[in-house]
Structures are given as structure tokens and as C-alpha cells.
C-alpha atoms as a PDB file:
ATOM      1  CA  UNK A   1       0.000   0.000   0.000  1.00  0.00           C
ATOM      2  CA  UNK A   2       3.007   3.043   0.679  1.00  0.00           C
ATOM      3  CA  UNK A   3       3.912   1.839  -3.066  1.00  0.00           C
ATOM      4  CA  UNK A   4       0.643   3.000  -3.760  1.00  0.00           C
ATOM      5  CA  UNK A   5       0.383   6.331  -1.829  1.00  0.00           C
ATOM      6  CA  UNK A   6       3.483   7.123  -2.935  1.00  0.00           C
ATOM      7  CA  UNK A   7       2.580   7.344  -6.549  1.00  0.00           C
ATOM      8  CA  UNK A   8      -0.302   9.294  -5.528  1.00  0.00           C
ATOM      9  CA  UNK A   9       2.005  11.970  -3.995  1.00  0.00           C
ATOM     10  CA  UNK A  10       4.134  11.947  -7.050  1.00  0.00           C
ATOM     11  CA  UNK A  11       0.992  12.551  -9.188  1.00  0.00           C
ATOM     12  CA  UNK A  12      -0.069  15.055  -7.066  1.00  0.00           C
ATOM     13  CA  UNK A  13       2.926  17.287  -6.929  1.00  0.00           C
ATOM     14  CA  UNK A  14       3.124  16.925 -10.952  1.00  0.00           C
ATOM     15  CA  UNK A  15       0.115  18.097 -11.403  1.00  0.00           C
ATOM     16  CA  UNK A  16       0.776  20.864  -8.669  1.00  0.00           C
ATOM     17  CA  UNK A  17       4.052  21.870 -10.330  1.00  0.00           C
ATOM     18  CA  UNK A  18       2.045  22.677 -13.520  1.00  0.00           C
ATOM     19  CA  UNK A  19      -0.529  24.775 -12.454  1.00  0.00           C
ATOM     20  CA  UNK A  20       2.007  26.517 -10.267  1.00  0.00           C
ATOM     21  CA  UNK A  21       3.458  27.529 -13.388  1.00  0.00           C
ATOM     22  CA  UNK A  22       0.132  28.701 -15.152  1.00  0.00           C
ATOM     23  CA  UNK A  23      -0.107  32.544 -15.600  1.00  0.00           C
ATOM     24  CA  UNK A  24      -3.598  33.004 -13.478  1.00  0.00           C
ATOM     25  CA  UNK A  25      -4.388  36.141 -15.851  1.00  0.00           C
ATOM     26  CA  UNK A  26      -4.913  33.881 -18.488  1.00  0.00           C
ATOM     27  CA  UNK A  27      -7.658  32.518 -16.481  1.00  0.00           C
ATOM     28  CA  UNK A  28      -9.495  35.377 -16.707  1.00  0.00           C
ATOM     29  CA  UNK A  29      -8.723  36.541 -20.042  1.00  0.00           C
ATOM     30  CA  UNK A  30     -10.591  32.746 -20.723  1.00  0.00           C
ATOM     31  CA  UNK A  31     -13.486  33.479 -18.815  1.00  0.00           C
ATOM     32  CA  UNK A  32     -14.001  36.720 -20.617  1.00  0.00           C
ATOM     33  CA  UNK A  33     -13.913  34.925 -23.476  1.00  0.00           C
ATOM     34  CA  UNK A  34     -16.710  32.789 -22.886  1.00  0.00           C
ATOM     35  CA  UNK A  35     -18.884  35.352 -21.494  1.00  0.00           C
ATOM     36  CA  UNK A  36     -19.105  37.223 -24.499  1.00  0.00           C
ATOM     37  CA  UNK A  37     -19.463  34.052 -26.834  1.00  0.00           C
ATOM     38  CA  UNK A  38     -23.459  33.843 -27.322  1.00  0.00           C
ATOM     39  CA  UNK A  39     -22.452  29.859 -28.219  1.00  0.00           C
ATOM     40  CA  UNK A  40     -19.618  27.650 -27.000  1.00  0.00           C
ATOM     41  CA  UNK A  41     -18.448  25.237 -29.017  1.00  0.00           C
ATOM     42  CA  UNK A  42     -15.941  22.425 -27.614  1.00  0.00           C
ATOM     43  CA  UNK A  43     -13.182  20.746 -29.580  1.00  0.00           C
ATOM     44  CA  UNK A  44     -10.484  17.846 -28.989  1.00  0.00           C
ATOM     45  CA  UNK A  45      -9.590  14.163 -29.285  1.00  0.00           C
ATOM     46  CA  UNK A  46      -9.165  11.461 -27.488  1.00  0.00           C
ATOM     47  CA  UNK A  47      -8.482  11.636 -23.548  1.00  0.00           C
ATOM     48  CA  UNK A  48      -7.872  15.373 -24.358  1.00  0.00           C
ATOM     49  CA  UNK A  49     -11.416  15.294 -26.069  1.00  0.00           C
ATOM     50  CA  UNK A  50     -12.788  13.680 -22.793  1.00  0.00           C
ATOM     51  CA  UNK A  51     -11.876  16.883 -21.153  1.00  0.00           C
ATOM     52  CA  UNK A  52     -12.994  18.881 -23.519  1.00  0.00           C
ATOM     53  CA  UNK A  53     -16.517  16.683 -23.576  1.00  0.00           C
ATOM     54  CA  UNK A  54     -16.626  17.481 -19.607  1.00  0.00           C
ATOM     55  CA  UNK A  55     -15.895  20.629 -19.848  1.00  0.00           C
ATOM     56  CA  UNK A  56     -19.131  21.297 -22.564  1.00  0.00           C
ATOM     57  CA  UNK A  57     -21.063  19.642 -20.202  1.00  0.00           C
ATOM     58  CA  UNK A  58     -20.150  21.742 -17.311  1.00  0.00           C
ATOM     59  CA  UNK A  59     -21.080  25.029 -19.450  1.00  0.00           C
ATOM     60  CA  UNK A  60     -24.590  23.419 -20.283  1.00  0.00           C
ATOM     61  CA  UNK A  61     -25.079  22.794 -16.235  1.00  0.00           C
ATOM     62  CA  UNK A  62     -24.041  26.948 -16.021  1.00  0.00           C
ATOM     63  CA  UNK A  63     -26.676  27.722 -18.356  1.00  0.00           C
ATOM     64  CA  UNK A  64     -24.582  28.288 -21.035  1.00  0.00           C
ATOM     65  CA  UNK A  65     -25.057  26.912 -24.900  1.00  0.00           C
ATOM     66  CA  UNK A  66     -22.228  24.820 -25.653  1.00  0.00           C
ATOM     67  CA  UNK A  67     -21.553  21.939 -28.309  1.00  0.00           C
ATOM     68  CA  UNK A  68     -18.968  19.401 -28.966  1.00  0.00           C
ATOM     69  CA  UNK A  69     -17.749  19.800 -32.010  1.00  0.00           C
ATOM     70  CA  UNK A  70     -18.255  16.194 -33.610  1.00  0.00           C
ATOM     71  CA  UNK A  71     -21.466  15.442 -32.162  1.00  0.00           C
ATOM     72  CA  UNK A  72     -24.289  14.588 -34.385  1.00  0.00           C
ATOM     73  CA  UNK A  73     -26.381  17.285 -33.560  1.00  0.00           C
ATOM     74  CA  UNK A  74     -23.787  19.987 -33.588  1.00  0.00           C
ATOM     75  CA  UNK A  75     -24.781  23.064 -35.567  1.00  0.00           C
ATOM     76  CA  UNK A  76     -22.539  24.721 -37.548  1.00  0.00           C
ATOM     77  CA  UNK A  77     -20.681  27.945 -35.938  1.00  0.00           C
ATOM     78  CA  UNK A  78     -21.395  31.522 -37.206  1.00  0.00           C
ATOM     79  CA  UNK A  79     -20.307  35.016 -36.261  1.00  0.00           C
ATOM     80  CA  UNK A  80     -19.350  35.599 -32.417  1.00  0.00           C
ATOM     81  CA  UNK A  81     -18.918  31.995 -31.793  1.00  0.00           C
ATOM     82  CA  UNK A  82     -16.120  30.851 -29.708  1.00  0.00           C
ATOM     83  CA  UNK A  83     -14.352  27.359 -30.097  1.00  0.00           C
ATOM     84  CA  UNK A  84     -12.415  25.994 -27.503  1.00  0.00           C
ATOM     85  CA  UNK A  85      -9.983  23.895 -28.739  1.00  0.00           C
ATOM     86  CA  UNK A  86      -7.789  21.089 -26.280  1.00  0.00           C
ATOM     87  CA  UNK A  87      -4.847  19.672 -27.480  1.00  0.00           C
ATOM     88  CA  UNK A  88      -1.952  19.301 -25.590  1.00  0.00           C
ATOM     89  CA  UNK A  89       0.612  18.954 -28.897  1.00  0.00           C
ATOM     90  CA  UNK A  90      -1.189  22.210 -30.489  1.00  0.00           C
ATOM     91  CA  UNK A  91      -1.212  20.095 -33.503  1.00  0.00           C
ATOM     92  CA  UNK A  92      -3.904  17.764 -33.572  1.00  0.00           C
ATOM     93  CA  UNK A  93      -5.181  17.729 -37.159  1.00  0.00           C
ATOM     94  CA  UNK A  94      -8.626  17.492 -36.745  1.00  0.00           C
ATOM     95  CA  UNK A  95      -8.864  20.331 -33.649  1.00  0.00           C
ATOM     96  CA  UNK A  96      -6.707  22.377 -35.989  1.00  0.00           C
ATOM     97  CA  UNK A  97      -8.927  22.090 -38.768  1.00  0.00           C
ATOM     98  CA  UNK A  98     -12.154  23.189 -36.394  1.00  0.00           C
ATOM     99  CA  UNK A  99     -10.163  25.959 -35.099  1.00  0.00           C
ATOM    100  CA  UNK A 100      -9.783  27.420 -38.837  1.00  0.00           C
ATOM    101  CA  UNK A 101     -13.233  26.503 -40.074  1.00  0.00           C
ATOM    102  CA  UNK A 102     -14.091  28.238 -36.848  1.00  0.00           C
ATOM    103  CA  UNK A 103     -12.532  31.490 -37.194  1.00  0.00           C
ATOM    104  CA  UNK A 104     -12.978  31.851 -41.284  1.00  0.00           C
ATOM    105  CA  UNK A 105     -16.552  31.689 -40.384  1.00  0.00           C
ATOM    106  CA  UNK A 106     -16.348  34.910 -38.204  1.00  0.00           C
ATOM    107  CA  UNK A 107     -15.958  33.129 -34.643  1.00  0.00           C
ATOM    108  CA  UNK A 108     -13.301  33.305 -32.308  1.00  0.00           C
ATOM    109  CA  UNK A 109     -10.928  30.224 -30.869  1.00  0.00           C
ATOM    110  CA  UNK A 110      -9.609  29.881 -27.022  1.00  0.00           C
ATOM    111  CA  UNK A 111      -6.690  27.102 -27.217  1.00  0.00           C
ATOM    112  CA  UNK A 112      -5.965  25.138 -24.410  1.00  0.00           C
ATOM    113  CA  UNK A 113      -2.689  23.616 -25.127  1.00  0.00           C
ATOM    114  CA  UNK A 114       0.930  23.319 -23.969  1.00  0.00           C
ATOM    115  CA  UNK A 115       2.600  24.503 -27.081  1.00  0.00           C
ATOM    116  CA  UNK A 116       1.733  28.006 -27.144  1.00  0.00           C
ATOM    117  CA  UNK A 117       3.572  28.608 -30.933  1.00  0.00           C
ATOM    118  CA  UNK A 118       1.827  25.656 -32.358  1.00  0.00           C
ATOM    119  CA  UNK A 119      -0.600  25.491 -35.461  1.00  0.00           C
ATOM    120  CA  UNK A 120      -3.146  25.371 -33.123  1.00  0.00           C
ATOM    121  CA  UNK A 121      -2.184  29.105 -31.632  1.00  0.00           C
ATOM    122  CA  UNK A 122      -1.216  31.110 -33.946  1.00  0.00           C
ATOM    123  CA  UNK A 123      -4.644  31.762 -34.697  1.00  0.00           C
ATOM    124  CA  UNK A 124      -6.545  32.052 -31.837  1.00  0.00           C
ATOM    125  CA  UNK A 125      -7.480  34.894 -29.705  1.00  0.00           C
ATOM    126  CA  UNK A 126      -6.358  33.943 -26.625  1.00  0.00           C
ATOM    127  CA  UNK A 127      -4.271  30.886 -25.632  1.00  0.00           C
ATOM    128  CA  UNK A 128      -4.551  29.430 -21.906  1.00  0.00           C
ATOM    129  CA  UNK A 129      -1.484  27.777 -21.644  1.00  0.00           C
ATOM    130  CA  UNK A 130      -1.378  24.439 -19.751  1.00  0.00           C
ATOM    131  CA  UNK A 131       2.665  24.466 -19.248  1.00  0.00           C
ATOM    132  CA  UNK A 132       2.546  20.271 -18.782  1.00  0.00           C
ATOM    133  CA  UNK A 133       4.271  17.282 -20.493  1.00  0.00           C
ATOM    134  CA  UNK A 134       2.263  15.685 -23.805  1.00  0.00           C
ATOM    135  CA  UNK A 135       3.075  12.498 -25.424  1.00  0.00           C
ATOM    136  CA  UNK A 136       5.988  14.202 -27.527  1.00  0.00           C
ATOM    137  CA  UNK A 137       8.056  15.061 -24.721  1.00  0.00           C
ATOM    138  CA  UNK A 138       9.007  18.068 -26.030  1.00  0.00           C
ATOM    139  CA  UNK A 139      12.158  20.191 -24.539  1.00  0.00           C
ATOM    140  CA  UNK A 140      10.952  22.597 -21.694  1.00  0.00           C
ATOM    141  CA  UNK A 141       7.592  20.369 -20.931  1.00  0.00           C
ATOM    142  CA  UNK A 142       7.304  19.177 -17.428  1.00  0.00           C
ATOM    143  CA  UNK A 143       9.134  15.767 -16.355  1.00  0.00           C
ATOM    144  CA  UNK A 144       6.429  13.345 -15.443  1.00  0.00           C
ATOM    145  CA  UNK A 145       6.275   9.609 -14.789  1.00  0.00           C
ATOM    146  CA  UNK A 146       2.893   9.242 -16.487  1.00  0.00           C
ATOM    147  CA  UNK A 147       2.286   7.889 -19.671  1.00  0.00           C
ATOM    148  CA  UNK A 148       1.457   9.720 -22.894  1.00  0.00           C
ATOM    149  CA  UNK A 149      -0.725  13.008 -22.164  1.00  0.00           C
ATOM    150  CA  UNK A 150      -1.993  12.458 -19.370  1.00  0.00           C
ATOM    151  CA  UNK A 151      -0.480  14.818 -17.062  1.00  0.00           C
ATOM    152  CA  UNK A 152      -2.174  17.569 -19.628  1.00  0.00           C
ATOM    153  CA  UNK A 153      -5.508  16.238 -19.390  1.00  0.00           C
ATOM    154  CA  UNK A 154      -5.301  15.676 -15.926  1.00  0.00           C
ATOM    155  CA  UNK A 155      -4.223  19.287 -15.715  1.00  0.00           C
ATOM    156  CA  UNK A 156      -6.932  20.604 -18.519  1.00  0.00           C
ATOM    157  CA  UNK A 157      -9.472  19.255 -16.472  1.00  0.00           C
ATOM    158  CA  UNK A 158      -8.862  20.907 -13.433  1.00  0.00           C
ATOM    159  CA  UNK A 159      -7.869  24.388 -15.020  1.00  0.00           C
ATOM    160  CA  UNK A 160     -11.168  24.362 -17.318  1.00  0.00           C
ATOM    161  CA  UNK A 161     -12.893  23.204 -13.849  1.00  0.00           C
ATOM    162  CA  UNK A 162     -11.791  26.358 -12.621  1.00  0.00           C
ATOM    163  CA  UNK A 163     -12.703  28.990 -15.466  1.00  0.00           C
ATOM    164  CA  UNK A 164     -16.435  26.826 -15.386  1.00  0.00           C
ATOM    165  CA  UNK A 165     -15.817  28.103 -11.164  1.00  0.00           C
ATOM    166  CA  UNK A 166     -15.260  31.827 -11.817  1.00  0.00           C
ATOM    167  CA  UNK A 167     -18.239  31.657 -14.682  1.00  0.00           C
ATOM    168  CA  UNK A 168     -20.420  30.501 -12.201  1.00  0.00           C
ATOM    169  CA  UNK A 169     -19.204  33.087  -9.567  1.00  0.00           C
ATOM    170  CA  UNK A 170     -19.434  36.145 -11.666  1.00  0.00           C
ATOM    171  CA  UNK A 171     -23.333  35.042 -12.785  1.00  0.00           C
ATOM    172  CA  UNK A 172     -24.189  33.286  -9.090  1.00  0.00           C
ATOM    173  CA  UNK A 173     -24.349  30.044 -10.465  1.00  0.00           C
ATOM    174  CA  UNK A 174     -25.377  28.361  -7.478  1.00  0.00           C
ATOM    175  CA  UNK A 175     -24.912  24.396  -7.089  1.00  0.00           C
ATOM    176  CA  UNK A 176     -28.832  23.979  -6.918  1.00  0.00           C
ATOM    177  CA  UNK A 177     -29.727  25.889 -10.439  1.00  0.00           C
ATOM    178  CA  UNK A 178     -26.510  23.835 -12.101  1.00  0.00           C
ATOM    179  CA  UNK A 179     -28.410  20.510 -10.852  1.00  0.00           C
ATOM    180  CA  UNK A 180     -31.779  21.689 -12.301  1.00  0.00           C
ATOM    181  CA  UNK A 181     -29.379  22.141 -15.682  1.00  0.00           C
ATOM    182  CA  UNK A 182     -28.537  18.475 -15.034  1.00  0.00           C
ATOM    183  CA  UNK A 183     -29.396  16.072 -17.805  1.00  0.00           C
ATOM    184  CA  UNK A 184     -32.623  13.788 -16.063  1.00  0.00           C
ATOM    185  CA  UNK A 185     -32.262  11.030 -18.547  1.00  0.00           C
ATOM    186  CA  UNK A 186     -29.576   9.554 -16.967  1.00  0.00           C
END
């Protein structure tokens, strides 16, 4: 069992160590974002799309109207629309290609990535970046003993967690009217 808790602190202090090193203006610069989007719409793949599915979901329990880009009954994006695109690499193809369909349509793109001078960035409005390690290991990420990307989604999750915090805080989103939101088809 210490084997155990021991990983558990190392985990712990990774994922501390990265959002010790996120800039916490960028936070906010995020949230603004979203409050002046009249429709969210959600991008990534695989675990990184997880987040990104989670995160939609938490927007929809905020009152918010948010998509995931993928989903069958997505509508297309228009004017004033704001993508938020996860990849940790910046360089997913298909979140990449969203991101520019996105933004040629008039709409605006919030990137949640580690790699703020990737594809992904360079044409968004605002990037919120996650400073953590991705499957490339690229110089300057953060040293982890997990595999792949998953100290960046672990660390995605929380962060977007956090900007879906301060949106319900600055419209007094209580717990009780984010329940009501709550799909009851489950």
C-alpha cells in the first residue's frame, strides 16, 4: 500500500508543479472569453477530447449553450462563436482544422494547449497555456512519470474546472440551479 500512496504523492505534486506555473491572468482573459461568446463550441480528441466533452457539459449545467464539435447534432458555428480547442501537442489535425473553419466563419478560438507557438495558436485569440508534459516530450515540458498526455488532461481538467468556477461566480451560479441544468435522462 506506501507503493501506492506514494505514486499518488508523485501525481499530485506533478500536477501541482504545472498549475504553479500557469499565468492566473490567463484565467481570466478565458473566462471573458466565454462570457461574451453567445455559443460555445468544444473541440479535442481522445483523452484530451474527454476533457474537452466534460468541460461542454459543465457550461450546459451553467446555463450556457455549448456543443462538442463532432457530435451529431452539432450546428454549424457563425459570427461571435467561440471554439475551444484542447490539445496538448497544439497540432492535432482534426482540432486544428475546427479551429480554422471556426474562425474563417467569423468566430473566435480559445486554445488550451501546452505549445503556445503551435498550429493550433497562432490563430486564436487567446491561448490558456497548460505548461505540462504531452506524449511528444518536447524540450521545456514538465518531467512526469505518467504515460502519454496524461499529465495535460489531468491538468486541462482541473484548469477548465476552474474557469467553469469563476463563470459561475461572476453570474451566481449556485450548485442547486446547475443541478436543475442536469441532464434527467440519466
Amino acid at each position: 500500500m506506501s507503493s501506492d500512496l506514494h505514486l499518488f504523492d508523485i501525481v499530485l505534486s506533478e500536477i501541482a508543479g504545472v498549475l504553479a506555473g500557469l499565468d492566473r491572468s490567463s484565467l481570466g482573459a478565458a473566462v471573458d472569453l466565454l462570457d461574451g461568446a453567445p455559443r460555445i463550441f468544444v473541440a479535442g480528441e481522445g483523452r484530451s477530447g474527454y476533457m474537452a466533452r466534460a468541460f461542454a457539459m459543465r457550461l450546459v449545467h451553467l446555463g450556457r449553450t455549448a456543443f462538442f464539435v463532432g457530435d451529431t447534432c452539432t450546428p454549424s458555428t457563425g459570427r461571435g462563436d467561440l471554439l475551444v480547442a484542447v490539445s496538448g501537442s497544439g497540432t492535432t489535425s482534426a482540432v486544428v482544422r475546427a479551429a480554422r473553419a471556426v474562425t474563417e466563419g467569423g468566430g473566435a478560438v480559445l486554445a488550451v494547449t501546452t505549445a503556445p507557438t503551435a498550429p493550433l495558436a497562432s490563430g486564436a485569440r487567446h491561448v490558456l497555456h497548460v505548461p505540462a508534459a504531452t506524449k511528444h516530450r518536447r524540450a521545456g515540458e514538465a518531467a512526469t512519470v505518467q504515460p502519454l498526455s496524461s499529465l495535460f488532461d489531468q491538468c486541462a481538467h482541473v484548469v477548465l474546472d476552474c474557469v467553469c468556477l469563476e463563470l459561475a461566480r461572476r453570474h451566481n451560479v449556485t450548485d442547486d440551479q446547475a443541478r436543475r441544468a442536469h441532464a434527467n435522462t440519466e
